[in-house]
N, C-alpha and C. Protein backbone atom coordinates (compact mmCIF):
# COMPACT_ATOMS: atom_id res chain seq x y z
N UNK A 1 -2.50 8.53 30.05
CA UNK A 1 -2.81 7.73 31.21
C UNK A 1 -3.80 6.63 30.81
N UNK A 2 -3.31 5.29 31.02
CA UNK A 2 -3.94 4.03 30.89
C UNK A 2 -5.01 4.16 31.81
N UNK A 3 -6.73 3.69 31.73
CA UNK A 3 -7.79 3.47 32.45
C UNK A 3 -7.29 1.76 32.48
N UNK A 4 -7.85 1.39 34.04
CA UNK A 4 -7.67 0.23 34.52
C UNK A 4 -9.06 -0.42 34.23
N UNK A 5 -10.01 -1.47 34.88
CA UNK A 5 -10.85 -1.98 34.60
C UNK A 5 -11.30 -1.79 36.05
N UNK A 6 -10.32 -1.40 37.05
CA UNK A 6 -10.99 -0.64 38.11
C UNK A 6 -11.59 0.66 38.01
N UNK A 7 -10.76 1.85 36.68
CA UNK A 7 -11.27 2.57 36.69
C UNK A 7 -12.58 2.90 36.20
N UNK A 8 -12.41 1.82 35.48
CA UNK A 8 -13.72 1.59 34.38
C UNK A 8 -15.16 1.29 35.25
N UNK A 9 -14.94 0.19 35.62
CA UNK A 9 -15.94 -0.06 36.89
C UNK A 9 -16.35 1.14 37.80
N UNK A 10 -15.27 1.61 38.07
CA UNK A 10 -16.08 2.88 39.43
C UNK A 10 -16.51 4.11 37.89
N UNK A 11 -16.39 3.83 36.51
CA UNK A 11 -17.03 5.16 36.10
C UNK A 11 -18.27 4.18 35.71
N UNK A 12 -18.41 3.27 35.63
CA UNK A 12 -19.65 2.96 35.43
C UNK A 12 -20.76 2.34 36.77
N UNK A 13 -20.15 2.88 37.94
CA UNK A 13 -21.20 2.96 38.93
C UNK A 13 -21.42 4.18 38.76
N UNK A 14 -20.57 5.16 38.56
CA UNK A 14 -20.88 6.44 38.72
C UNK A 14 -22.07 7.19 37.42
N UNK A 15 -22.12 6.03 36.35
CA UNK A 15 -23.16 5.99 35.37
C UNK A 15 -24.48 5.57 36.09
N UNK A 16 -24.48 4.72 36.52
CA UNK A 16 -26.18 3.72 36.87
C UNK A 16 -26.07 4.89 38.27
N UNK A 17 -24.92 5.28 39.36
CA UNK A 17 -26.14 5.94 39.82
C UNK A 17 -26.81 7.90 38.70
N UNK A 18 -26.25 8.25 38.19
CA UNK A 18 -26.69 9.49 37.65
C UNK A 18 -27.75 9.12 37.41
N UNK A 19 -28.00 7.73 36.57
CA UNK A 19 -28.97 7.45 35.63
C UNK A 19 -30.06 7.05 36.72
N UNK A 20 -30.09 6.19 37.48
CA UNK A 20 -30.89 6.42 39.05
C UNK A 20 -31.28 7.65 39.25
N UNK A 21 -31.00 8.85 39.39
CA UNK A 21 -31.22 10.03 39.48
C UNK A 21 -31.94 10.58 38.98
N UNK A 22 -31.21 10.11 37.42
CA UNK A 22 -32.48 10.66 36.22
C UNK A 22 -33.53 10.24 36.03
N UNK A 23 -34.08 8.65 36.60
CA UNK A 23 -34.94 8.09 36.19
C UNK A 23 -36.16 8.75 37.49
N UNK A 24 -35.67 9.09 38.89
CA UNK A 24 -36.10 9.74 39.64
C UNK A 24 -36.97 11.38 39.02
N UNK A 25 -36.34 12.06 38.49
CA UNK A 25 -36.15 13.08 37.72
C UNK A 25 -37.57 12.78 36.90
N UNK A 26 -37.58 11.69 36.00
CA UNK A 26 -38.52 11.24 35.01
C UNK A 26 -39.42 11.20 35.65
N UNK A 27 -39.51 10.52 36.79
CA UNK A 27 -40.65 10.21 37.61
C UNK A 27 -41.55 10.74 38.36
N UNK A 28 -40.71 12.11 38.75
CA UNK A 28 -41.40 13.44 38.90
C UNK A 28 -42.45 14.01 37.58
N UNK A 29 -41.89 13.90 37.08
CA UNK A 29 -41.82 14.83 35.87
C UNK A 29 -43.28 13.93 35.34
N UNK A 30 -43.32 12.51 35.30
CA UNK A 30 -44.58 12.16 34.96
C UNK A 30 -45.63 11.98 35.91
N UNK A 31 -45.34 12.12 36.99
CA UNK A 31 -46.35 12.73 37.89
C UNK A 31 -46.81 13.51 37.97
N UNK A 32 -46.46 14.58 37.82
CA UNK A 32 -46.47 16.31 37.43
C UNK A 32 -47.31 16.18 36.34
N UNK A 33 -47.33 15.18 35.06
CA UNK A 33 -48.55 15.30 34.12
C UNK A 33 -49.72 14.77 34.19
N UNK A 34 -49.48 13.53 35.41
CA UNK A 34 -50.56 13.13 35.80
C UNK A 34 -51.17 14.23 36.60
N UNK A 35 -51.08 15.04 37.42
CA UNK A 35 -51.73 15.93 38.34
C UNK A 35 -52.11 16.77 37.83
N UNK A 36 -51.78 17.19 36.55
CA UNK A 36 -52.14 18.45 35.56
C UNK A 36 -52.98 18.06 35.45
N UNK A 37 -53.36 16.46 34.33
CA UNK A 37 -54.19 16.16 33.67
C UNK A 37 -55.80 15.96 34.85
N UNK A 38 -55.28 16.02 35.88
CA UNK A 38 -56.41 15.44 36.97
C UNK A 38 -56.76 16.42 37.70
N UNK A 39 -55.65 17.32 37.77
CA UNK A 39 -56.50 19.04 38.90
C UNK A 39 -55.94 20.34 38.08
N UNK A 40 -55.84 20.41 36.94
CA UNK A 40 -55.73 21.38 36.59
C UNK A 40 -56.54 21.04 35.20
N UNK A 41 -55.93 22.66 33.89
CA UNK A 41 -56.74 22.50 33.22
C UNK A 41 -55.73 21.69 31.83
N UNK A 42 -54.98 21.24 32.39
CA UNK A 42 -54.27 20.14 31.61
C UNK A 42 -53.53 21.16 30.38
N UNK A 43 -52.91 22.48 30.64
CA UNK A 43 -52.47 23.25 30.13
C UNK A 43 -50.92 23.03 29.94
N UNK A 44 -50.37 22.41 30.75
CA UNK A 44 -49.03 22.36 31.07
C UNK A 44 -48.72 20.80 30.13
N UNK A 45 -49.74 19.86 29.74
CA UNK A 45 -48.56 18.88 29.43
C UNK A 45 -48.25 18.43 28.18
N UNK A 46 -48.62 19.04 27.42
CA UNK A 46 -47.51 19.10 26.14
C UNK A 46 -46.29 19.70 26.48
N UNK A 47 -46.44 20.86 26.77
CA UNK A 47 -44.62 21.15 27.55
C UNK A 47 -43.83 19.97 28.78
N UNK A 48 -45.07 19.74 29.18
CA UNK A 48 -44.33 18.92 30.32
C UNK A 48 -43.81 17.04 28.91
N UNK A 49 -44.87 17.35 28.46
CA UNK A 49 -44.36 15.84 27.75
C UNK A 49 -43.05 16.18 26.85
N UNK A 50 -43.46 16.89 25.92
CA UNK A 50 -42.17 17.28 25.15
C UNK A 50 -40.97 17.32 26.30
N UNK A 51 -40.47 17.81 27.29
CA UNK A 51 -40.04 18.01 28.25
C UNK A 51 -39.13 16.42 28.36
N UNK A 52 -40.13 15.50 28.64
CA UNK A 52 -40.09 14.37 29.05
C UNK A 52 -39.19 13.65 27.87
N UNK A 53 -39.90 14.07 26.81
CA UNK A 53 -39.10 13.45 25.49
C UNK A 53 -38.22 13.63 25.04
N UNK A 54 -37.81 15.49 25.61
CA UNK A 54 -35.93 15.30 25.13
C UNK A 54 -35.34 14.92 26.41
N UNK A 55 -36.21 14.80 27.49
CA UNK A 55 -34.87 14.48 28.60
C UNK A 55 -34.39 12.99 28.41
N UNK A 56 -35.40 12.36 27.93
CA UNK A 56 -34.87 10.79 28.09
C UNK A 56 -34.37 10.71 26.69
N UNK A 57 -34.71 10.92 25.27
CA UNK A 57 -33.46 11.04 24.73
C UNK A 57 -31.96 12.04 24.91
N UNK A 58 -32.12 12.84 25.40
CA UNK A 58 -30.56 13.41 26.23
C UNK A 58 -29.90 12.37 26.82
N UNK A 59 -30.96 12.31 27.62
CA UNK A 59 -30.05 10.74 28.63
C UNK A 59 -29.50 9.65 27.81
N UNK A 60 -30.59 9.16 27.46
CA UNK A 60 -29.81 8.14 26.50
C UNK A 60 -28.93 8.20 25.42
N UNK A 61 -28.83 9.30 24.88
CA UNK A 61 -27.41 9.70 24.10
C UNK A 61 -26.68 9.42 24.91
N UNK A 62 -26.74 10.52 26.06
CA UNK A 62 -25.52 10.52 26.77
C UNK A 62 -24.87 9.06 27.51
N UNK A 63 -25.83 8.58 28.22
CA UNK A 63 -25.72 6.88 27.95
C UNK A 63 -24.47 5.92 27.02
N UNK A 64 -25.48 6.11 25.99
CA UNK A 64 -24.75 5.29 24.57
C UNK A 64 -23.25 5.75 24.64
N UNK A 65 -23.22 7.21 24.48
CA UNK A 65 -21.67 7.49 24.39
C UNK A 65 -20.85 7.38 25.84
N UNK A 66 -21.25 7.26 26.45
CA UNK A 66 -20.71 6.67 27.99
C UNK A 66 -19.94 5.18 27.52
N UNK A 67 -21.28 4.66 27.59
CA UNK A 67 -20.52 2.66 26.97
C UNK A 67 -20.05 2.42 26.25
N UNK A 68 -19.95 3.49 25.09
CA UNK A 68 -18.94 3.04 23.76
C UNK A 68 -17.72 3.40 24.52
N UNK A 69 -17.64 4.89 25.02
CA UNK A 69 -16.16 4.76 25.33
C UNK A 69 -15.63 4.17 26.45
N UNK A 70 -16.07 3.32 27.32
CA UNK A 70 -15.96 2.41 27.95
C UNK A 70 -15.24 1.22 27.39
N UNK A 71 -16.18 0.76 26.59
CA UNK A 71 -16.12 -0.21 25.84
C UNK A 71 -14.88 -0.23 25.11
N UNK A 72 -14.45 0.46 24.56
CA UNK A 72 -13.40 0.91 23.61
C UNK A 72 -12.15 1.32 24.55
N UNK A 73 -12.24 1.57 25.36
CA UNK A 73 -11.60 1.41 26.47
C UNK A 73 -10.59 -0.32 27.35
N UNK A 74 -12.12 -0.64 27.63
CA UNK A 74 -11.71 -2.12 27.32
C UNK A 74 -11.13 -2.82 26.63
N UNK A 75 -11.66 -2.76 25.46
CA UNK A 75 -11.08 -3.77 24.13
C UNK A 75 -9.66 -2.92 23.90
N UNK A 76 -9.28 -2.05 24.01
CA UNK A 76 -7.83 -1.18 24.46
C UNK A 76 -6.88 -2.32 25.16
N UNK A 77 -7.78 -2.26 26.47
CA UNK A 77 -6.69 -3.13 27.51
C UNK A 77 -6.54 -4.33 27.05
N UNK A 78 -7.61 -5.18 26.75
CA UNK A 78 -7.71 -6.54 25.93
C UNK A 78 -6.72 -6.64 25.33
N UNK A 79 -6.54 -6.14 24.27
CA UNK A 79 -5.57 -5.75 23.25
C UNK A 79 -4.49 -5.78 23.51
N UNK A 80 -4.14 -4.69 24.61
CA UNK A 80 -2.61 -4.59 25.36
C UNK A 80 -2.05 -5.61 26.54
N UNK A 81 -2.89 -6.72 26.53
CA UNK A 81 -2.74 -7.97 26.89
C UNK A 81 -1.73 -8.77 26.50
């Protein structure tokens, strides 16, 4: 089954919003170290940072390999032009 450039388009809204999501996600998550660091005994944020550091490289793997095969996708149809 051929992807259209319609299909392509609705999978890459369906990218920016996850990634909306995730960046939400992040944003918790560095709040959460700010509040440690400010009412607690700041015990939690090396886990919470490490935390932080594979989620946004996760994401962004997952990202990258999103747009390549997109991309490659595209230059497909280009091609079959």
């Amino acid at each position: 089954m051929t992807q259209t450039s319609a299909n392509i388009a609705d999978d890459a809204l369906d990218l920016l919003r996850a990634t909306h999501e995730r960046i939400n996600h992040m944003r918790v998550l560095f709040n959460s170290i700010i509040k440690d660091l400010e009412h607690g005994k700041s015990n939690d944020v090396a886990e919470l940072a490490n935390l932080g550091g594979f989620l946004g490289y996760d994401w962004a793997n997952y990202v990258d390999c999103e747009v390549e095969k997109m991309q490659k996708t595209l230059d497909s149809a280009e091609v079959a032009k």
